[in-house]
Protein backbone atom coordinates (compact mmCIF):
# COMPACT_ATOMS: atom_id res chain seq x y z
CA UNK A 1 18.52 174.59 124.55
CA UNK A 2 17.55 175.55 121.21
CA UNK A 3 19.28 173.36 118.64
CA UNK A 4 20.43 175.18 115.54
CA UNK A 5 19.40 175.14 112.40
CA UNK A 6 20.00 175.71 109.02
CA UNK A 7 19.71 174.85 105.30
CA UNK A 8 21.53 173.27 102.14
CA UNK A 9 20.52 172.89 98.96
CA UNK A 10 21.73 169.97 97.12
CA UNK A 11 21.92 171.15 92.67
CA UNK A 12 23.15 169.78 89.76
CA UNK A 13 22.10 167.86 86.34
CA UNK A 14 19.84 164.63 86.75
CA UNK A 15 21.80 161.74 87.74
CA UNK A 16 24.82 162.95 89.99
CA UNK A 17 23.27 161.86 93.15
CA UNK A 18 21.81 164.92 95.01
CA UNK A 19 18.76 163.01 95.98
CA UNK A 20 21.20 160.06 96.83
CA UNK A 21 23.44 162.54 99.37
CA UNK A 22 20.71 163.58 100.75
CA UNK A 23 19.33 159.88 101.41
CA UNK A 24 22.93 159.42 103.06
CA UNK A 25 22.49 162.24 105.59
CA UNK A 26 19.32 161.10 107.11
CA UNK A 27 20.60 157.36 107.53
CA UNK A 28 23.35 159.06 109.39
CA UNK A 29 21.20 161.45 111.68
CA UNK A 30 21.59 161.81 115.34
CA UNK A 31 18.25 160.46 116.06
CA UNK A 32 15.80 158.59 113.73
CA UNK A 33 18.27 157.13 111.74
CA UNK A 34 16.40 155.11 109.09
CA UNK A 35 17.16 153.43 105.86
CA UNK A 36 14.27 154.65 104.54
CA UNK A 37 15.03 156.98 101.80
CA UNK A 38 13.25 160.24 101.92
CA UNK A 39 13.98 161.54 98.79
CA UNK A 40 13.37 159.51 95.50
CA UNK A 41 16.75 158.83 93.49
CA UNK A 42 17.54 158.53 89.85
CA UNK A 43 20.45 156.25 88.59
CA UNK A 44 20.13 157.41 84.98
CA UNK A 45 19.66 160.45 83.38
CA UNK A 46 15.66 160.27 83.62
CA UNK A 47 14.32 162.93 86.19
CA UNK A 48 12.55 160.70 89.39
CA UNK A 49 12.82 164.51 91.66
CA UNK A 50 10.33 167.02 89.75
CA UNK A 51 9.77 169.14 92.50
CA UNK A 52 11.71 170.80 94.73
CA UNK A 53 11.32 168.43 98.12
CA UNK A 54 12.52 169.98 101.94
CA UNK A 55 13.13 167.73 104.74
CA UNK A 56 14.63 168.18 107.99
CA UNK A 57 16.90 165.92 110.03
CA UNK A 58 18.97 166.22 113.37
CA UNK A 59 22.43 165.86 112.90
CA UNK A 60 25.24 166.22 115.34
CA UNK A 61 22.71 168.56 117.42
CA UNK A 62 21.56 170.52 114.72
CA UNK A 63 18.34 170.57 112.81
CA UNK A 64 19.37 170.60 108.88
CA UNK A 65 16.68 171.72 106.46
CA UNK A 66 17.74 169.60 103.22
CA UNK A 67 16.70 171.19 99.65
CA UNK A 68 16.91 168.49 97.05
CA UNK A 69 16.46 169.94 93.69
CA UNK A 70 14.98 168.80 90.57
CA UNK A 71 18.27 167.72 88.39
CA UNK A 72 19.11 169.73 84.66
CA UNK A 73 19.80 168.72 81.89
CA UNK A 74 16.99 165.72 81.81
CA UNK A 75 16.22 163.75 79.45
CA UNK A 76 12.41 164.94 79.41
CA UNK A 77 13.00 168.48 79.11
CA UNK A 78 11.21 169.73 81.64
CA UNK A 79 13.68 172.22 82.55
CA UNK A 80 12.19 175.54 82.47
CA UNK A 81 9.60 174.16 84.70
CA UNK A 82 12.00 172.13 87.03
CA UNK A 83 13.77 175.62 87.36
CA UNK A 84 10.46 177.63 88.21
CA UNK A 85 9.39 175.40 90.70
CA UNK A 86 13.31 175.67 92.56
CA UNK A 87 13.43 179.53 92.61
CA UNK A 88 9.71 179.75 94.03
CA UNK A 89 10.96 177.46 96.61
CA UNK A 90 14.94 178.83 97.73
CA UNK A 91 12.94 182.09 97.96
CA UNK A 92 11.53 181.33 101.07
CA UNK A 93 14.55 179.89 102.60
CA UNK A 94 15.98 182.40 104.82
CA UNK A 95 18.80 180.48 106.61
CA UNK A 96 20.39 179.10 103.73
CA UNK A 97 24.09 177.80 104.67
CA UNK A 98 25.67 176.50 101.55
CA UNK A 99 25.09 175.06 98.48
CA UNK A 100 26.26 171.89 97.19
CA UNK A 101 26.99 170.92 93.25
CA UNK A 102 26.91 167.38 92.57
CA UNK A 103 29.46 166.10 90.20
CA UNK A 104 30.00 162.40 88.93
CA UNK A 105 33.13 160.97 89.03
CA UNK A 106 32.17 158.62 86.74
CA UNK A 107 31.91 161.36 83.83
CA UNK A 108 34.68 163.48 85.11
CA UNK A 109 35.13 165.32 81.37
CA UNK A 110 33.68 169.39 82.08
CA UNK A 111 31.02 169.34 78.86
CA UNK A 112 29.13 172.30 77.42
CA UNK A 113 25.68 171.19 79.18
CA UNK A 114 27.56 171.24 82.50
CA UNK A 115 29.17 174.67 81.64
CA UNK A 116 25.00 175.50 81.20
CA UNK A 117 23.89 174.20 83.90
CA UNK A 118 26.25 176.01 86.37
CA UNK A 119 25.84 179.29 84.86
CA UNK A 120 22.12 178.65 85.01
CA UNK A 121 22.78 178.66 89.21
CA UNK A 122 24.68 181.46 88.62
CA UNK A 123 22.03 183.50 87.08
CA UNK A 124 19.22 182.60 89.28
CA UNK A 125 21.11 182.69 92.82
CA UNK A 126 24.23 185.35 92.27
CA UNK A 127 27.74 185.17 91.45
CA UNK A 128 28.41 186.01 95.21
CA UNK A 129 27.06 182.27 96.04
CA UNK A 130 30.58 180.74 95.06
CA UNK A 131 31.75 181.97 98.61
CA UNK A 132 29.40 179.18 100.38
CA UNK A 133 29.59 176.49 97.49
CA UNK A 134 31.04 173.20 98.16
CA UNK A 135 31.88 170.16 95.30
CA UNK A 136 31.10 166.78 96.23
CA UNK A 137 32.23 164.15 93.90
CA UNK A 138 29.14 161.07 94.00
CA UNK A 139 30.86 157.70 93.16
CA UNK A 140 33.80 158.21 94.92
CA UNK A 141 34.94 154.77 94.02
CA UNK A 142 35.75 155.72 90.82
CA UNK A 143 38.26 158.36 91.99
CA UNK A 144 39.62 156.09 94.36
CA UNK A 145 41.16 153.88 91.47
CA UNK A 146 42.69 157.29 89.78
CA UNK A 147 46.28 158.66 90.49
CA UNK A 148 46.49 161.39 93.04
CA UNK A 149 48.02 163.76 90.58
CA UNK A 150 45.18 162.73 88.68
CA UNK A 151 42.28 163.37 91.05
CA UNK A 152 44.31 166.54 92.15
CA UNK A 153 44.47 167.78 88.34
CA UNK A 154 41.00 167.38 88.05
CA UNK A 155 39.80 169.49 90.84
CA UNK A 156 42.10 171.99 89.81
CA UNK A 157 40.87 171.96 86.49
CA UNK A 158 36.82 171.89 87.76
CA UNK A 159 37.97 175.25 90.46
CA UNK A 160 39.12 176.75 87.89
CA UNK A 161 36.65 176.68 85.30
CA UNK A 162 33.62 177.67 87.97
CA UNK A 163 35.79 180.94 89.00
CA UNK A 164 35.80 181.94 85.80
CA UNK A 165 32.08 181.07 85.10
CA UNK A 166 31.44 183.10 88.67
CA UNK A 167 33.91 185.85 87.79
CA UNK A 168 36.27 185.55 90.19
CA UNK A 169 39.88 185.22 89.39
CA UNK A 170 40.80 182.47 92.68
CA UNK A 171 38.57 181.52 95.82
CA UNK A 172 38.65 178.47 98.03
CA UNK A 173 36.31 175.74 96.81
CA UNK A 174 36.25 172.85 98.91
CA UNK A 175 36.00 169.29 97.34
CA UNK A 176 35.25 166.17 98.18
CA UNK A 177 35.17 162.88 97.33
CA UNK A 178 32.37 160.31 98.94
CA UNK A 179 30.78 157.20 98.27
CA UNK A 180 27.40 157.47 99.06
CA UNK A 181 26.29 153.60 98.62
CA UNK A 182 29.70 152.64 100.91
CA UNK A 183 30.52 148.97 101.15
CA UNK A 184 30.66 148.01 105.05
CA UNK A 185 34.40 148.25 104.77
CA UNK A 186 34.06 151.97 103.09
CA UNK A 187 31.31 153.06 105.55
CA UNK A 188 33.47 154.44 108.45
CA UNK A 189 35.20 156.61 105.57
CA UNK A 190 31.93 157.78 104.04
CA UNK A 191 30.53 158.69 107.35
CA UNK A 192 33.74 160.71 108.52
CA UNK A 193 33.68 162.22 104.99
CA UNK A 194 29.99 163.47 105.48
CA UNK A 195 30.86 164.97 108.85
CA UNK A 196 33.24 166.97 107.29
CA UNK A 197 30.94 168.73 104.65
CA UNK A 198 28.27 169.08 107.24
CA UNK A 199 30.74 170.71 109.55
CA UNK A 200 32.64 173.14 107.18
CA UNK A 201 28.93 174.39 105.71
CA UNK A 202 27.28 175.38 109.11
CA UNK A 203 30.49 177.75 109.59
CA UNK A 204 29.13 179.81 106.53
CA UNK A 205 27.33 182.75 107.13
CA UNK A 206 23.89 182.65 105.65
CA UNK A 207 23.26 183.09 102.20
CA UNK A 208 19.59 185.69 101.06
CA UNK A 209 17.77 183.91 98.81
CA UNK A 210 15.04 186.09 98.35
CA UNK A 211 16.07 187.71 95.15
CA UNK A 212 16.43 184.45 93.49
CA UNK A 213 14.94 184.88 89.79
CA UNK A 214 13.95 182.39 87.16
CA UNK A 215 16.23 181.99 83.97
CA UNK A 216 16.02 180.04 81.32
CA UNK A 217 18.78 176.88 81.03
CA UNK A 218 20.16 177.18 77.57
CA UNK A 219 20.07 173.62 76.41
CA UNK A 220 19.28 171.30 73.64
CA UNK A 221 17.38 168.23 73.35
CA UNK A 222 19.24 164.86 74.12
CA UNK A 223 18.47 163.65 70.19
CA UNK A 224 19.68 167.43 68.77
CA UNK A 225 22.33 166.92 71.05
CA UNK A 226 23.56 163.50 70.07
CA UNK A 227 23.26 164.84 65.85
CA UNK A 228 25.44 167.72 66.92
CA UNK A 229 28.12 165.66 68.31
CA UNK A 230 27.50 162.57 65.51
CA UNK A 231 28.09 165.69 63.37
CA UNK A 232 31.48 167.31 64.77
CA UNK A 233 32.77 163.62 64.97
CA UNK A 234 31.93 162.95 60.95
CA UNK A 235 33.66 166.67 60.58
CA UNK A 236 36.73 165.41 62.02
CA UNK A 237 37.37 162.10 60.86
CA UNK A 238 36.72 163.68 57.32
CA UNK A 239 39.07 166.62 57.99
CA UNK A 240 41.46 163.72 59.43
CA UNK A 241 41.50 161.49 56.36
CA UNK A 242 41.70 164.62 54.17
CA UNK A 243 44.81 165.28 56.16
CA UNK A 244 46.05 161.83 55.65
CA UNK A 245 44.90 161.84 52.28
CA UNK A 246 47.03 165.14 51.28
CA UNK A 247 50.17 163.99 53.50
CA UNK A 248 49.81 160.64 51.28
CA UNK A 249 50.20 162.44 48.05
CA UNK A 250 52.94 164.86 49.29
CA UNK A 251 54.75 161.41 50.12
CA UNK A 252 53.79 160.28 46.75
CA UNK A 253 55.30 163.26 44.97
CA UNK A 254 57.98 163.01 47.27
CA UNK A 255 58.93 159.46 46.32
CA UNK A 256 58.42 160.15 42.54
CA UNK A 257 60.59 163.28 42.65
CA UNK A 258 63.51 160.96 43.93
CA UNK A 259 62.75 158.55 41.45
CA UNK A 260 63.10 160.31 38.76
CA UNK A 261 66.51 162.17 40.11
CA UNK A 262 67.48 159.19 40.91
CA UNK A 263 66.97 157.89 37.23
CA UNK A 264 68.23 161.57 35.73
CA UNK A 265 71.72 160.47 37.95
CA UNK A 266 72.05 156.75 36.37
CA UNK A 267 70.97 158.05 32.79
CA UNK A 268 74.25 160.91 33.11
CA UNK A 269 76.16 158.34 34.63
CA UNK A 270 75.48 155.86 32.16
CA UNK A 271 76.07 158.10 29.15
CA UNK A 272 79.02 159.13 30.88
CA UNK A 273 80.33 155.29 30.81
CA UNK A 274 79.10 155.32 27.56
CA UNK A 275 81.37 158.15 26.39
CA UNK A 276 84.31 157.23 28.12
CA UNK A 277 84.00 153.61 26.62
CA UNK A 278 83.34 155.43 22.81
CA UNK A 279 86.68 157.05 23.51
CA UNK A 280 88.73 154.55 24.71
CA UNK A 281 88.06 152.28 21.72
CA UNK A 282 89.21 155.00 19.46
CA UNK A 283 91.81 155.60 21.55
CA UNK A 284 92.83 152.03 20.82
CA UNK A 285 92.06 151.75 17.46
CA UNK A 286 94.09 154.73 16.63
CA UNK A 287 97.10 153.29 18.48
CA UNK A 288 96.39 150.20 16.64
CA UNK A 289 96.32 151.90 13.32
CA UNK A 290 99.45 153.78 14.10
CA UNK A 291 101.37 150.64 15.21
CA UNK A 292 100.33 148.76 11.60
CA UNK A 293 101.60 151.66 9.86
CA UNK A 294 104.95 151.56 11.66
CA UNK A 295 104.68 147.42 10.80
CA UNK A 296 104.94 147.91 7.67
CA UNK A 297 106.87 150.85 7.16
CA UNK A 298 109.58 148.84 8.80
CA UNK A 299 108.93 145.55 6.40
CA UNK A 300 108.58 147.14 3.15
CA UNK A 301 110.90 146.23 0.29
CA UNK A 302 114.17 148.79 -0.58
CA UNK A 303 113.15 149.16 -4.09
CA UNK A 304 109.64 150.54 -3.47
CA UNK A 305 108.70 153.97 -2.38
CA UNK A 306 105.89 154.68 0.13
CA UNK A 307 103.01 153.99 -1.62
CA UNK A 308 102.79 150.70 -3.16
CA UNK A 309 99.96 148.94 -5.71
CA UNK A 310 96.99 147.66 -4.14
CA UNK A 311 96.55 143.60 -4.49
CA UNK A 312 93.56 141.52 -4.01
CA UNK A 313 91.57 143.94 -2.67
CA UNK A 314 94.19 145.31 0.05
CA UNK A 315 95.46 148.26 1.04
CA UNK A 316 99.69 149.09 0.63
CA UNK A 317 101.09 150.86 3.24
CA UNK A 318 105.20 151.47 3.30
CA UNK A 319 106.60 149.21 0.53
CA UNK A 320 104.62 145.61 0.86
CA UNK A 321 102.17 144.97 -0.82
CA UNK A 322 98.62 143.71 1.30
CA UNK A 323 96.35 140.45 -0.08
CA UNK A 324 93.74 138.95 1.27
CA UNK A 325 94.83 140.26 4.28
CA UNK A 326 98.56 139.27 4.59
CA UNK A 327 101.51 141.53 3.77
CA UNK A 328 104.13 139.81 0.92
CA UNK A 329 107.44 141.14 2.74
CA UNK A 330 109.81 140.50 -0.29
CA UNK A 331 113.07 141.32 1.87
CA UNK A 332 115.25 138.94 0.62
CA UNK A 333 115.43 135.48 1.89
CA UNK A 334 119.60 133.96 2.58
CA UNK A 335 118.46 130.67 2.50
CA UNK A 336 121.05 127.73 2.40
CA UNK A 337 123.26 127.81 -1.00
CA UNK A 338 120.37 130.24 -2.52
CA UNK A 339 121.46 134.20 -3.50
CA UNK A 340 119.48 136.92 -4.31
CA UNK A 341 115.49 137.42 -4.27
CA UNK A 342 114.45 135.03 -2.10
CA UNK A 343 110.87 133.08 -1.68
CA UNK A 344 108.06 136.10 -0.20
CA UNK A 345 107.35 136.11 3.58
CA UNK A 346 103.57 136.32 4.22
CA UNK A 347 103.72 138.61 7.46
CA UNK A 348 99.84 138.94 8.67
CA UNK A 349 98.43 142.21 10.19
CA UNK A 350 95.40 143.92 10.97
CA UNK A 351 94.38 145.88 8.38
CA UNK A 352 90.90 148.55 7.68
């Protein structure tokens, strides 16, 4: 019986593990199963894959044509070439099942190389290639110690975004999540995770390839690339301590503005006090005046009118006469066996 067969073609940037997955589903083959790796993998985010490399495996009783592709986004910048040398190659593929993007779930954050690099695919294979595109997520570890609404959130967020890219408003994207260096423990998992991909690709139908084109990747050196972002970052923490900066002297202006009303309030107050005190002294002084007048009015002699000499300097008021300050009351004094004008009475007031 004539076993069937297909293809898949492993993409995405340098580093994400293609060559890795692909390593994975040989040591997992039906027959043949080696540890040898196949397909030379990169750990960093140096190129090892510059070609386009095809090898085929049995697997669960079919023969699986694997397409590793050189990764984007390199730090070498070979990807015009790297690109050239893919499309020459899916072109001839004419039993082309799915295609798998390789993301890293150790960099989960969606950057604008990424965004590049998908719409790059886009270009050179067809929008309609969405519709036998699976995710895998290399590192699976990582995702393993997030939240589930997290890990959900984040596929959402990643189906999302390549719709749009695509141009289609929803459409299923499978994801998954696999380890591809699994501890012994984690190796069952891995294995059963594999299956699954394997499986839900060869029910695709098959994908042309033949009017693949070349496009250029629109990209940026890793050093123009690192100024750019050195440069936004210097933007914002500028534009941030500008904000602080202004937010600091509204609090400033704030603080002085109270001041100040707050001084304006205990100057009126205080002048206030000030006048009320003014006026209650005069108050006093008048009733004081008033009261010395009535003094003496009531003391003066009977043979004097109302305005009497001055002595010594004082002042009359009524009918006694004022000296150094005292009043001489000469109301006559009934002393024992005396008559008549008696001895003065020195009666002391206040005086002005």
């Amino acid at each position: 019986k004539q076993m069937k067969k297909y293809s898949i073609i492993a993409l995405g940037e340098t580093g994400n593990g293609k060559s890795t997955f692909c390593n994975f589903v040989v040591q997992n083959a039906s027959k043949k199963s080696t540890d040898k790796e196949l397909f030379k993998a990169s750990s960093n985010t140096s190129s090892v894959t510059t070609k386009t490399q095809r090898e085929t495996v049995e697997y669960e009783g079919q023969l699986i044509n694997l397409v590793d592709t050189p990764g984007l986004n390199d730090t070498e910048s070979k990807d015009s070439k790297n690109i050239r040398n893919m499309v020459n190659v899916v072109r001839q593929i004419e039993d082309c099942k799915g295609f798998i993007v390789f993301f890293n779930s150790a960099q989960p954050r969606f950057t604008v190389a990424m965004k590049k690099t998908i719409e790059c695919f886009r270009d050179c294979f067809g929008a309609s290639m969405i519709k036998n595109l699976v995710i895998v997520w290399t590192k699976g570890s990582n995702m393993k110690r997030m939240e589930e609404t997290e890990v959900t959130k984040l596929k959402n967020q990643y189906r999302d975004i390549l719709c749009k890219i695509f141009g289609y408003k929803t459409v299923e994207l499978p994801q998954f999540v696999l380890e591809q260096k699994p501890f012994e423990s984690e190796r069952k998992e891995s294995v059963e995770t594999l299956k699954n991909i394997i499986n839900l690709i060869q029910k695709n139908s098959n994908y042309d390839c033949s009017e693949a084109k070349f496009v250029e990747l629109e990209t940026v050196s890793l050093k123009e690339k690192q100024r750019k972002e050195e440069k936004e970052k210097r933007k914002k923490a500028e534009l941030l301590k500008k904000e602080e900066e202004q937010k600091r002297k509204e609090a400033e202006q704030k603080r002085k503005e109270a001041e100040q009303k707050r001084d304006e309030e205990r100057r009126r107050r205080e002048e206030a006090e000030r006048r009320a005190a003014q006026q209650e002294r005069m108050v006093h002084q008048q009733m004081q005046r008033m009261t010395m007048m009535a003094a003496t009015q009531q003391h003066a002699p009977s043979g004097m009118g109302l305005l009497g000499r001055l002595s010594g300097g004082g002042r009359m008021y009524g009918g006694g006469r004022m000296s150094g300050g005292r009043v001489l009351n000469y109301s006559r004094y009934r002393g024992p066996g005396r008559s008549g004008l008696g001895r003065p009475k020195y009666t002391d007031y206040d005086y002005y």
